[in-house]
Protein backbone atom coordinates (compact mmCIF):
# COMPACT_ATOMS: atom_id res chain seq x y z
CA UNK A 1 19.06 139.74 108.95
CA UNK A 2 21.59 139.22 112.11
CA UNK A 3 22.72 135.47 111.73
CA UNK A 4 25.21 134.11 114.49
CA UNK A 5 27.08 131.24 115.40
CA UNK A 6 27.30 130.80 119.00
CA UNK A 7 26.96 126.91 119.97
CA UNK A 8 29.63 124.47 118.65
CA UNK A 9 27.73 120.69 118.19
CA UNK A 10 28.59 117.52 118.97
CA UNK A 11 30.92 117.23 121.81
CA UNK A 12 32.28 120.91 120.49
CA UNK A 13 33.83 119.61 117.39
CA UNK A 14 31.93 121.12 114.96
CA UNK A 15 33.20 124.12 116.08
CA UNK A 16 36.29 123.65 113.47
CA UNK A 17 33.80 123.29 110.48
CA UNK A 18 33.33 126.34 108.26
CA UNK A 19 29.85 126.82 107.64
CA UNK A 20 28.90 129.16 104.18
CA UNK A 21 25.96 131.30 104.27
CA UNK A 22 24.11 132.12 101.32
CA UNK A 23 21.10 134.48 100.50
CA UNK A 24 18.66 133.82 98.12
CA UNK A 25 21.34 131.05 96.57
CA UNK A 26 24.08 133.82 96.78
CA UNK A 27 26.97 132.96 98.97
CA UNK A 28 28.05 135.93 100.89
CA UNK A 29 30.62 133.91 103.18
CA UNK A 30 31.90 131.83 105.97
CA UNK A 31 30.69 132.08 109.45
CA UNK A 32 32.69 131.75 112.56
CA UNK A 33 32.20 130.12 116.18
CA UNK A 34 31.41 132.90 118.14
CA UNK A 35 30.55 135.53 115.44
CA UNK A 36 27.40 137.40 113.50
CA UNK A 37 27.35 138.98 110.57
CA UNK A 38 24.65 141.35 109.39
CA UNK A 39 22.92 140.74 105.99
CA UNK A 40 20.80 143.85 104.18
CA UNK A 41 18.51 142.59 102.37
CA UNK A 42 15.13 144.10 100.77
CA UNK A 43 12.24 143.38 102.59
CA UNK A 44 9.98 140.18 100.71
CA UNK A 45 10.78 136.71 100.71
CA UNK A 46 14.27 135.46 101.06
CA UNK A 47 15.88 132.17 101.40
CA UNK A 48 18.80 131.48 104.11
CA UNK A 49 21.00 128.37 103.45
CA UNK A 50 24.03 127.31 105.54
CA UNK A 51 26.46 124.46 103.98
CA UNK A 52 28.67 122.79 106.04
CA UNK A 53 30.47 119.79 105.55
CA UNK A 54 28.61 117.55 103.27
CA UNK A 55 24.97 119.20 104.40
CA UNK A 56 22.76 122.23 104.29
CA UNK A 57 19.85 123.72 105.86
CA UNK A 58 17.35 125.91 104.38
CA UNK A 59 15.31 128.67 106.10
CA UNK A 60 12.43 130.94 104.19
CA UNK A 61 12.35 134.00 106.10
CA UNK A 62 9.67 136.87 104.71
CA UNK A 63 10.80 140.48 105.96
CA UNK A 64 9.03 143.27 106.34
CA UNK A 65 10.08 146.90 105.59
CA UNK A 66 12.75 147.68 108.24
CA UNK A 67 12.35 144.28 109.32
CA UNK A 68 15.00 142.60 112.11
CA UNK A 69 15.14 139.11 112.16
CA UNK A 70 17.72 136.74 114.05
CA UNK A 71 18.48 133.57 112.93
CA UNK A 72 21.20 131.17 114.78
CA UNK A 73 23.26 128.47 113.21
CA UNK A 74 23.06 125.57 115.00
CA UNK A 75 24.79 122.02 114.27
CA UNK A 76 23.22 118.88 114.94
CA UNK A 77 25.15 115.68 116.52
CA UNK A 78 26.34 114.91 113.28
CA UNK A 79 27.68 118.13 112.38
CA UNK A 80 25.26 119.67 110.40
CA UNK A 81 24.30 123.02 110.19
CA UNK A 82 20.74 124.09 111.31
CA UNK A 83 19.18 127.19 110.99
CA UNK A 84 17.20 128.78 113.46
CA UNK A 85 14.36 131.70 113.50
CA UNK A 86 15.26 133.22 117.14
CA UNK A 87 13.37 135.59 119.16
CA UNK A 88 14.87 139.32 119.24
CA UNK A 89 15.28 139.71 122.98
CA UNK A 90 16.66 135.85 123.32
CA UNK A 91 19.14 136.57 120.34
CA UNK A 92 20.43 139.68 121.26
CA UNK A 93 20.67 138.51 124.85
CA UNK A 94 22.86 135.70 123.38
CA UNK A 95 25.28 138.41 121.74
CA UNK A 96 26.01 139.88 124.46
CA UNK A 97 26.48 136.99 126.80
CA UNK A 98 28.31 134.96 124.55
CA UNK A 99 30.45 138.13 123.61
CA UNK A 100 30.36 137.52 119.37
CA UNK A 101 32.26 139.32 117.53
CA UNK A 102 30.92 140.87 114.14
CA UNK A 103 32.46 139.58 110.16
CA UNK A 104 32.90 136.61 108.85
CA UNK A 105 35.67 133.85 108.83
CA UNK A 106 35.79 134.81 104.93
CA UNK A 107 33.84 137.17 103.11
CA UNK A 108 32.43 136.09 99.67
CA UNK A 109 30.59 139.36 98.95
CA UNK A 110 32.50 142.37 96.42
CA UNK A 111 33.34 145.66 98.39
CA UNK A 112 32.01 148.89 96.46
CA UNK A 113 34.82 150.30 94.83
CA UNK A 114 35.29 153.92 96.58
């Protein structure tokens, strides 16, 4: 799952606001304006959330075996975070154009010990 953060809000403000993903109710960390991160997950049903300040938004994705799906974090006029199923070709157009850069703000997810 390639989730990215490319639009900032309300008059650009909410561009300040750290927004926390989670997977399946497992928070993996803290997405950036004008980043992605790349979540591997097992293909099934899975549940996106992003919290941001005072809100969430849910999104029930079901992925198929090497399954690619984009999903955008948008926030509404009052600053809250909404998640977005986005075509491949749109999203990865977006990427580009909006140059994102890859990792999160903060990373909430254990490295494998080497």
């Amino acid at each position: 799952v390639v989730i990215y953060r490319n639009v900032g809000g309300f008059m650009g403000g909410a561009a300040m606001f750290n927004v926390t993903l989670q997977s399946d109710s497992k928070a993996v960390g803290d997405i950036a304006h004008d980043t992605y991160v790349v979540l591997e997950v097992k293909p099934g049903e899975h549940l996106i959330t992003a919290k941001g300040p005072g809100s969430e938004s849910n999104l029930p994705l079901t992925l198929g075996q090497d399954a690619v799906e984009f999903v955008q974090v948008d926030m509404s006029a009052g600053n809250t975070p909404v998640l977005k199923s986005r075509l491949a070709a749109e999203a990865k157009g977006e990427l580009v154009q909006d140059n994102l850069q890859l990792g999160f703000r903060r990373s909430l997810v254990a490295s494998a010990a080497p």
